[in-house]
PDB file of N, CA and C in Angstrom:
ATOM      1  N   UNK A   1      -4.665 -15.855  18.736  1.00  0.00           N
ATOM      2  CA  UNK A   1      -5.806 -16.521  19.346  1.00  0.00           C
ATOM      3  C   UNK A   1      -5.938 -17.925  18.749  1.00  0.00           C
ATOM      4  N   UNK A   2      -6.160 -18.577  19.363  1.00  0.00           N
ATOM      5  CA  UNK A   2      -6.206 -20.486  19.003  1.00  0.00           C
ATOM      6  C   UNK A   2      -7.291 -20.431  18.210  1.00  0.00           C
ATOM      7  N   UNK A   3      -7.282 -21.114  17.684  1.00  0.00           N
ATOM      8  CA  UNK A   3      -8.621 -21.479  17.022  1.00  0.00           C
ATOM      9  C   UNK A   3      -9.721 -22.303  17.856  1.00  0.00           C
ATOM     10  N   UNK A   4     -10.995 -22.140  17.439  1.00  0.00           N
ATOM     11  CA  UNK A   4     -12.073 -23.409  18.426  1.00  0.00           C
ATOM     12  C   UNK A   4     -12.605 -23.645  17.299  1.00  0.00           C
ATOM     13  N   UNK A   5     -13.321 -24.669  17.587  1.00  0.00           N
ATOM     14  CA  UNK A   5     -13.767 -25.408  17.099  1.00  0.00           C
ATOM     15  C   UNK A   5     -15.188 -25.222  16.881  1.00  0.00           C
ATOM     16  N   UNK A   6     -16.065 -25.849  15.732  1.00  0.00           N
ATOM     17  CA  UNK A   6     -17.442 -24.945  15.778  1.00  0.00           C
ATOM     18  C   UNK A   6     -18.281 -25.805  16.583  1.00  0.00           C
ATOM     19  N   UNK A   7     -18.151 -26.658  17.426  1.00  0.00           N
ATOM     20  CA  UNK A   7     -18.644 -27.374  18.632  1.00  0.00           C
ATOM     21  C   UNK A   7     -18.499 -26.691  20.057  1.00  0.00           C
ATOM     22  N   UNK A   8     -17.409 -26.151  19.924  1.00  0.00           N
ATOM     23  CA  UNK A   8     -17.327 -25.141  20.788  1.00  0.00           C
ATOM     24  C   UNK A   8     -17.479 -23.657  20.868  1.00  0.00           C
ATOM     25  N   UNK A   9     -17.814 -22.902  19.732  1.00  0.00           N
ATOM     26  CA  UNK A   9     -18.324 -22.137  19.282  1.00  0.00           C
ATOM     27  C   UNK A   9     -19.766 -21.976  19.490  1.00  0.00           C
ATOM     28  N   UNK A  10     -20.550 -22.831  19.173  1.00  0.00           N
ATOM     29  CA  UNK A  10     -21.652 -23.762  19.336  1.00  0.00           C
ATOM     30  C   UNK A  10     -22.339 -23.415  21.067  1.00  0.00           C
ATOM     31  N   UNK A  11     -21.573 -24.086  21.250  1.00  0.00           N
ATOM     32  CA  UNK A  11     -21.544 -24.470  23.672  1.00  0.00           C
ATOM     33  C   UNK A  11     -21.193 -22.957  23.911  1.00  0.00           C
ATOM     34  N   UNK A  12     -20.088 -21.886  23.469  1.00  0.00           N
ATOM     35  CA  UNK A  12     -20.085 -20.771  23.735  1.00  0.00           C
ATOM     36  C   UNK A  12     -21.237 -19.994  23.558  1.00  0.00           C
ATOM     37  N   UNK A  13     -21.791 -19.933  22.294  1.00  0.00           N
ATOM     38  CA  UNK A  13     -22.534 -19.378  21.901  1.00  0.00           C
ATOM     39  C   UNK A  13     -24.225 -19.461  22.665  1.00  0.00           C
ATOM     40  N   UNK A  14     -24.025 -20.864  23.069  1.00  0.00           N
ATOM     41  CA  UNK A  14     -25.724 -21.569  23.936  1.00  0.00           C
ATOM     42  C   UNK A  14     -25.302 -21.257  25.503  1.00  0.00           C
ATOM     43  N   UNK A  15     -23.900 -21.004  25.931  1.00  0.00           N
ATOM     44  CA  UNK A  15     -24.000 -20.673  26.935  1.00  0.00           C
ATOM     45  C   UNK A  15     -24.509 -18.847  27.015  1.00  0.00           C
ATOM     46  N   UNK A  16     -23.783 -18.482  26.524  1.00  0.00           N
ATOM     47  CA  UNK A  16     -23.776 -16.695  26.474  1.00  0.00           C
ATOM     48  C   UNK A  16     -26.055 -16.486  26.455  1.00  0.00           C
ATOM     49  N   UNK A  17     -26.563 -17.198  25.373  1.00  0.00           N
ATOM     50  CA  UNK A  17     -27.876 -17.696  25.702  1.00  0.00           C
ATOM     51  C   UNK A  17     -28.917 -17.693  26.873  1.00  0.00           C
ATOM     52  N   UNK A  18     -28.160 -18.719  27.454  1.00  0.00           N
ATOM     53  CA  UNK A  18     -28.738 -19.270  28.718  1.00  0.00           C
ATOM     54  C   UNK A  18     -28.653 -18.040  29.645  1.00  0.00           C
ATOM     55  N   UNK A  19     -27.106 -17.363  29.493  1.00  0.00           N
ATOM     56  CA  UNK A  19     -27.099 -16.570  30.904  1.00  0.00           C
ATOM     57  C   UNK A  19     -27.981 -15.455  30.479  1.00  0.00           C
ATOM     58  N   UNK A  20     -27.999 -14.950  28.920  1.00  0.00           N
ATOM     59  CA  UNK A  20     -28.876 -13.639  28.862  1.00  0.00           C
ATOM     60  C   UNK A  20     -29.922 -13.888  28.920  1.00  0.00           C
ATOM     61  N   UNK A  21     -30.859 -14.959  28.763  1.00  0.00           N
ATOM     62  CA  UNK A  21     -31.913 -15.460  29.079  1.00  0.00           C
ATOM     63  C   UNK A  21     -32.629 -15.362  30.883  1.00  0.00           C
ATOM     64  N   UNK A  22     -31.232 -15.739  31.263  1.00  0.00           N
ATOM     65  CA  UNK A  22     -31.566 -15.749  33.108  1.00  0.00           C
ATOM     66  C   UNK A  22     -31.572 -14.629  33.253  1.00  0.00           C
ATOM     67  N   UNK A  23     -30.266 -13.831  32.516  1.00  0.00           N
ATOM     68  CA  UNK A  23     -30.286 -12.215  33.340  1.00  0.00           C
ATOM     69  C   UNK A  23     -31.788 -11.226  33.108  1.00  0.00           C
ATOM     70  N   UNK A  24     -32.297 -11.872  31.684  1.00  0.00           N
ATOM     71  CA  UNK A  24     -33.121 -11.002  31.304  1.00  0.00           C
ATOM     72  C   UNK A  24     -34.689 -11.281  32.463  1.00  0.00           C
ATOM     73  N   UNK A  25     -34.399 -12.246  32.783  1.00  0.00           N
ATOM     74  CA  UNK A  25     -36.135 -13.133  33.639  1.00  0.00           C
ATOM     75  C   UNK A  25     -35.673 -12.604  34.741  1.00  0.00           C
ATOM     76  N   UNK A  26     -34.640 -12.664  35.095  1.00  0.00           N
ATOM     77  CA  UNK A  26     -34.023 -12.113  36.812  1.00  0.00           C
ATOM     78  C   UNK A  26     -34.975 -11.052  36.838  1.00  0.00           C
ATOM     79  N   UNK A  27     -33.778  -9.741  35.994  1.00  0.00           N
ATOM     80  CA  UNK A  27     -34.111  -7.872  36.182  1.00  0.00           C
ATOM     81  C   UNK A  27     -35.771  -8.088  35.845  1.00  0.00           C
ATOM     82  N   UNK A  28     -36.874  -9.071  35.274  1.00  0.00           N
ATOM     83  CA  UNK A  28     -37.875  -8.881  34.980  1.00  0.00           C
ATOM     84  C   UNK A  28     -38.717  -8.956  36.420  1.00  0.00           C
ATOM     85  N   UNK A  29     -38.460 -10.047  36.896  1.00  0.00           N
ATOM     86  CA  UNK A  29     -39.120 -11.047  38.272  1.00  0.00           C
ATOM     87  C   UNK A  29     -38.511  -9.904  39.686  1.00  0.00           C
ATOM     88  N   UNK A  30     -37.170  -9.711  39.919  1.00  0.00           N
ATOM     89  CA  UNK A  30     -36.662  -8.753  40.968  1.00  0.00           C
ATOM     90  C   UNK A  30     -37.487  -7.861  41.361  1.00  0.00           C
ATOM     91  N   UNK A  31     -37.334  -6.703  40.673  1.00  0.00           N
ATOM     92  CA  UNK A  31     -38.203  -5.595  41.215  1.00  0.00           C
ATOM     93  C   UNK A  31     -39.126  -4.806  40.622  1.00  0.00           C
ATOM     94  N   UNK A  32     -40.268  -4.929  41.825  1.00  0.00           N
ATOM     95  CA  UNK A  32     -41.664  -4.752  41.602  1.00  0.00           C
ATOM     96  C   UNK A  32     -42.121  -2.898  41.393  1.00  0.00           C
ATOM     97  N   UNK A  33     -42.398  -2.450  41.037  1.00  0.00           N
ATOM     98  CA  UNK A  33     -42.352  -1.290  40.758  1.00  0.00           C
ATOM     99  C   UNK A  33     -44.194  -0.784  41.091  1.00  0.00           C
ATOM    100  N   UNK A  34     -43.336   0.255  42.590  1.00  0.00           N
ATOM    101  CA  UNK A  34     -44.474   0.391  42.691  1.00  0.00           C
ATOM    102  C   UNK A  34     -45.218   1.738  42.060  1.00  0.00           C
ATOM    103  N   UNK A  35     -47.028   1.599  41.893  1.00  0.00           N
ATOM    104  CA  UNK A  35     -47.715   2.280  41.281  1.00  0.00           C
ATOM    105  C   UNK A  35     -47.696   3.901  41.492  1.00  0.00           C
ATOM    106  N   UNK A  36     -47.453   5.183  41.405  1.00  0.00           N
ATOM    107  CA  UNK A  36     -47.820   6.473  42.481  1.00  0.00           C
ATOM    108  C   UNK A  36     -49.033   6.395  42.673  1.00  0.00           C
ATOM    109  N   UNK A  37     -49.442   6.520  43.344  1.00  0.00           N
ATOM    110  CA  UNK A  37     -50.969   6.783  43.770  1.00  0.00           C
ATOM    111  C   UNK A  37     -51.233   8.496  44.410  1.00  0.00           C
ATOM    112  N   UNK A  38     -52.184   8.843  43.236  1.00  0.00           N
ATOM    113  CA  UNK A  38     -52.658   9.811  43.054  1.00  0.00           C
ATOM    114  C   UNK A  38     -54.549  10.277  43.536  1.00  0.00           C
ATOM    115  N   UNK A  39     -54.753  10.803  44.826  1.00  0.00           N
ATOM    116  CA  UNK A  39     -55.823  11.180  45.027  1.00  0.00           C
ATOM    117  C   UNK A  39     -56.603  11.910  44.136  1.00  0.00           C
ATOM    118  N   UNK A  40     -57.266  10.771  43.589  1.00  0.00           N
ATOM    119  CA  UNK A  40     -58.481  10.914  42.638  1.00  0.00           C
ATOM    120  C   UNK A  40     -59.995  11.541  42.922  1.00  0.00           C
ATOM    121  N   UNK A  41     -59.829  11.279  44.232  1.00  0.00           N
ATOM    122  CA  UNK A  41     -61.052  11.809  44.912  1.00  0.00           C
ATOM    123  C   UNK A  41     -60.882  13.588  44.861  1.00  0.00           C
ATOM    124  N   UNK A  42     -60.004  13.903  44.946  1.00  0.00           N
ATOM    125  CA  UNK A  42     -60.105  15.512  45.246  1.00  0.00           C
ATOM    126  C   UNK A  42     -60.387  15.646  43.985  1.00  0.00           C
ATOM    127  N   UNK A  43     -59.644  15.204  42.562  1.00  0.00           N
ATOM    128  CA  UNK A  43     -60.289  15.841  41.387  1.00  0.00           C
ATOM    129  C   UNK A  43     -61.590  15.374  40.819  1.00  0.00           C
ATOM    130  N   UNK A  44     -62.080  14.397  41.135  1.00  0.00           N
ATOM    131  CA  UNK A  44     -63.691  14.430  40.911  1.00  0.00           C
ATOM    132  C   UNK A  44     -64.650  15.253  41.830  1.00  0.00           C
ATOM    133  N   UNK A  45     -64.345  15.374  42.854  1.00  0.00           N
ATOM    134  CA  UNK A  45     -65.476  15.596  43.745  1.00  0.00           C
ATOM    135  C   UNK A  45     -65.494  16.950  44.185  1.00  0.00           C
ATOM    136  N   UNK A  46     -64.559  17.999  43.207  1.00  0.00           N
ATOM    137  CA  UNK A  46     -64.221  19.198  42.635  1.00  0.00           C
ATOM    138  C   UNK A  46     -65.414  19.914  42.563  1.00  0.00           C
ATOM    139  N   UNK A  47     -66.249  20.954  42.614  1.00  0.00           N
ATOM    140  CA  UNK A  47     -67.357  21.734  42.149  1.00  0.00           C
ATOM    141  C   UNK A  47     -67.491  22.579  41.206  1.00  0.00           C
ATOM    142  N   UNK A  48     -67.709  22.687  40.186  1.00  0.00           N
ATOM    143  CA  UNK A  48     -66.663  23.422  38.828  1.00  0.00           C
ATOM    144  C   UNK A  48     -67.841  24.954  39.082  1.00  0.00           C
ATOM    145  N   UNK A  49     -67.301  25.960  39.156  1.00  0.00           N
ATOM    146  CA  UNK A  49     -68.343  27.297  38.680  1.00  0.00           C
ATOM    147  C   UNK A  49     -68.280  27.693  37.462  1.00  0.00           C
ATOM    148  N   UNK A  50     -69.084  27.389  36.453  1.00  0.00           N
ATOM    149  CA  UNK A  50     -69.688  27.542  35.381  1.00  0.00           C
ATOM    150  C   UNK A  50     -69.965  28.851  35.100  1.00  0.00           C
ATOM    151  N   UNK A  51     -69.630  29.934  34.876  1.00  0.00           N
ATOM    152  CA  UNK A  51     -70.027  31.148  34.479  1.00  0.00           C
ATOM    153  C   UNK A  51     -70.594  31.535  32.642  1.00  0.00           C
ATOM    154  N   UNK A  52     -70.858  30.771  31.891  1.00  0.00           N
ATOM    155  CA  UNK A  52     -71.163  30.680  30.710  1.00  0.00           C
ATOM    156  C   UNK A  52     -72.210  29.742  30.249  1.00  0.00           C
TER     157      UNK A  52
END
């Protein structure tokens, strides 16, 4: 393997950066995840029989 240089080591290193930086904001911003929605109304409005 050639040797590089630590200027280019450097630019390798700030590139590899940049892209995990984008990849990471991408997978963040992409997809929206939606909530389950769970009918709340049936378990409040429940009638409890109390025997005690």
């Amino acid at each position: 393997m050639p040797q590089m240089a630590p200027l280019l080591w450097f630019n390798l290193m700030l590139m590899f950066l940049v892209c995990f930086m984008l990849f990471i904001t991408m997978n963040y911003f992409m997809f929206k995840y939606s909530q389950i929605s769970t009918p709340k109304s049936d378990y409040m409005n429940e009638e409890k029989n109390w025997k005690w």
